[in-house]
Protein backbone atom coordinates (compact mmCIF):
# COMPACT_ATOMS: atom_id res chain seq x y z
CA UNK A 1 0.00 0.00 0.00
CA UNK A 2 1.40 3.23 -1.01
CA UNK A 3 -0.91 6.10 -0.12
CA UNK A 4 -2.90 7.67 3.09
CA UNK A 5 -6.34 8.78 2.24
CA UNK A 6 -6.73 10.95 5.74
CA UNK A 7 -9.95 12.59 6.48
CA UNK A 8 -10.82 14.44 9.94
CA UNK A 9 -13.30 15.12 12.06
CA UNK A 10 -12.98 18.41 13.76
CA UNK A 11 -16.04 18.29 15.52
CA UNK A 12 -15.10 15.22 17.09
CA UNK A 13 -11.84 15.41 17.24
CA UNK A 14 -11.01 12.41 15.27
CA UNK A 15 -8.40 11.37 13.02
CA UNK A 16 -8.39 8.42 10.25
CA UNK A 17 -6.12 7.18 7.70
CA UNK A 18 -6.97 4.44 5.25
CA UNK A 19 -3.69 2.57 3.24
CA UNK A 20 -4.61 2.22 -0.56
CA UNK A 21 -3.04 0.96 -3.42
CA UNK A 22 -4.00 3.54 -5.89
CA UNK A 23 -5.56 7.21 -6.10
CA UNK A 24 -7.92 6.08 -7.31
CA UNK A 25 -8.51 3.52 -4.30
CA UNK A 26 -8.02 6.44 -1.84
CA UNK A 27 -11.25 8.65 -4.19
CA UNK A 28 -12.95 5.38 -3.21
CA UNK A 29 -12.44 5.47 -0.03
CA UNK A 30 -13.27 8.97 0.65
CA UNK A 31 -16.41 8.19 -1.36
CA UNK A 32 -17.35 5.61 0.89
CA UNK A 33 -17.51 8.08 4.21
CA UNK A 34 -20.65 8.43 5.75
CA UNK A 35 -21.41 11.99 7.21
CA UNK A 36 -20.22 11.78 11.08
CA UNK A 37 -16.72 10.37 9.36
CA UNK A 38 -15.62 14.12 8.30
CA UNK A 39 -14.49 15.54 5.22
CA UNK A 40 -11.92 14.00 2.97
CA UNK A 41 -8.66 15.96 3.34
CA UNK A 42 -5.64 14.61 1.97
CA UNK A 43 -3.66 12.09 0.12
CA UNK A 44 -0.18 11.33 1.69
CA UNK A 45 2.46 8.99 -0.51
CA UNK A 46 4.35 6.62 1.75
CA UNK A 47 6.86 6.02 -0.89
CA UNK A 48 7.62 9.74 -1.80
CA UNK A 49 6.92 10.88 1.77
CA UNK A 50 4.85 13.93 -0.05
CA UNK A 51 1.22 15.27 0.05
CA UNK A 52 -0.32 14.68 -2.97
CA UNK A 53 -3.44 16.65 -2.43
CA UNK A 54 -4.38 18.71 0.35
CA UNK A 55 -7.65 20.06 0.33
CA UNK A 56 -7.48 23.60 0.65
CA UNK A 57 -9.82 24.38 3.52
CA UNK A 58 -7.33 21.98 5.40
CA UNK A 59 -3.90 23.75 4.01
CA UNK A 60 -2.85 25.66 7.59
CA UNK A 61 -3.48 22.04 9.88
CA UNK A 62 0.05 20.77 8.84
CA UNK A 63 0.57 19.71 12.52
CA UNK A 64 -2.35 18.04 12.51
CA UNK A 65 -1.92 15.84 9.30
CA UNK A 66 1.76 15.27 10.03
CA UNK A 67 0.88 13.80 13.46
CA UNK A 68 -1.57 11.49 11.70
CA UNK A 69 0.85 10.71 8.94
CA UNK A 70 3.75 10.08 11.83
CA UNK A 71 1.68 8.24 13.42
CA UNK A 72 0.82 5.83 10.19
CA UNK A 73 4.20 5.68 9.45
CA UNK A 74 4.79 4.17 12.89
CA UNK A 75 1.97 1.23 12.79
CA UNK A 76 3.27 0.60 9.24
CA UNK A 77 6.88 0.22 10.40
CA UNK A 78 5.89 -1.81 13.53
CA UNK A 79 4.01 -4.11 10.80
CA UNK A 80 6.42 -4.75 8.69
């Protein structure tokens, strides 16, 4: 799996991450989220270690999406 499709929930406070294949499988994913799951926000390549898309009304929560992305990084490592 190469990419993070990471959406948030600000109202909740929650962070998730899904590990796709493709872009395409991350657009999936993000089409797949129900209302209480929060907006799609970005698409993170492992591989490249590079945001691919960042949705704009997200742009200024770096911190926020590198902690998540940290954070994947570390279950994936721990996995592997």
């Amino acid at each position: 799996m190469r990419y993070l499709a990471i959406n948030i929930n600000y109202e909740l406070d929650q962070d998730w991450y899904c590990k796709c294949a493709t872009i395409f499988d991350c657009y999936n994913y993000f089409d797949s989220l129900g209302p209480g799951d929060g907006p799609k926000t970005a698409i993170y390549d492992i591989e490249t270690n590079t945001y691919l898309w960042v949705d704009e009304n997200h742009a200024g929560h770096n911190e926020r999406l590198n902690g998540i992305v940290s954070d994947a990084m570390s279950k994936i490592s721990a996995h592997s």
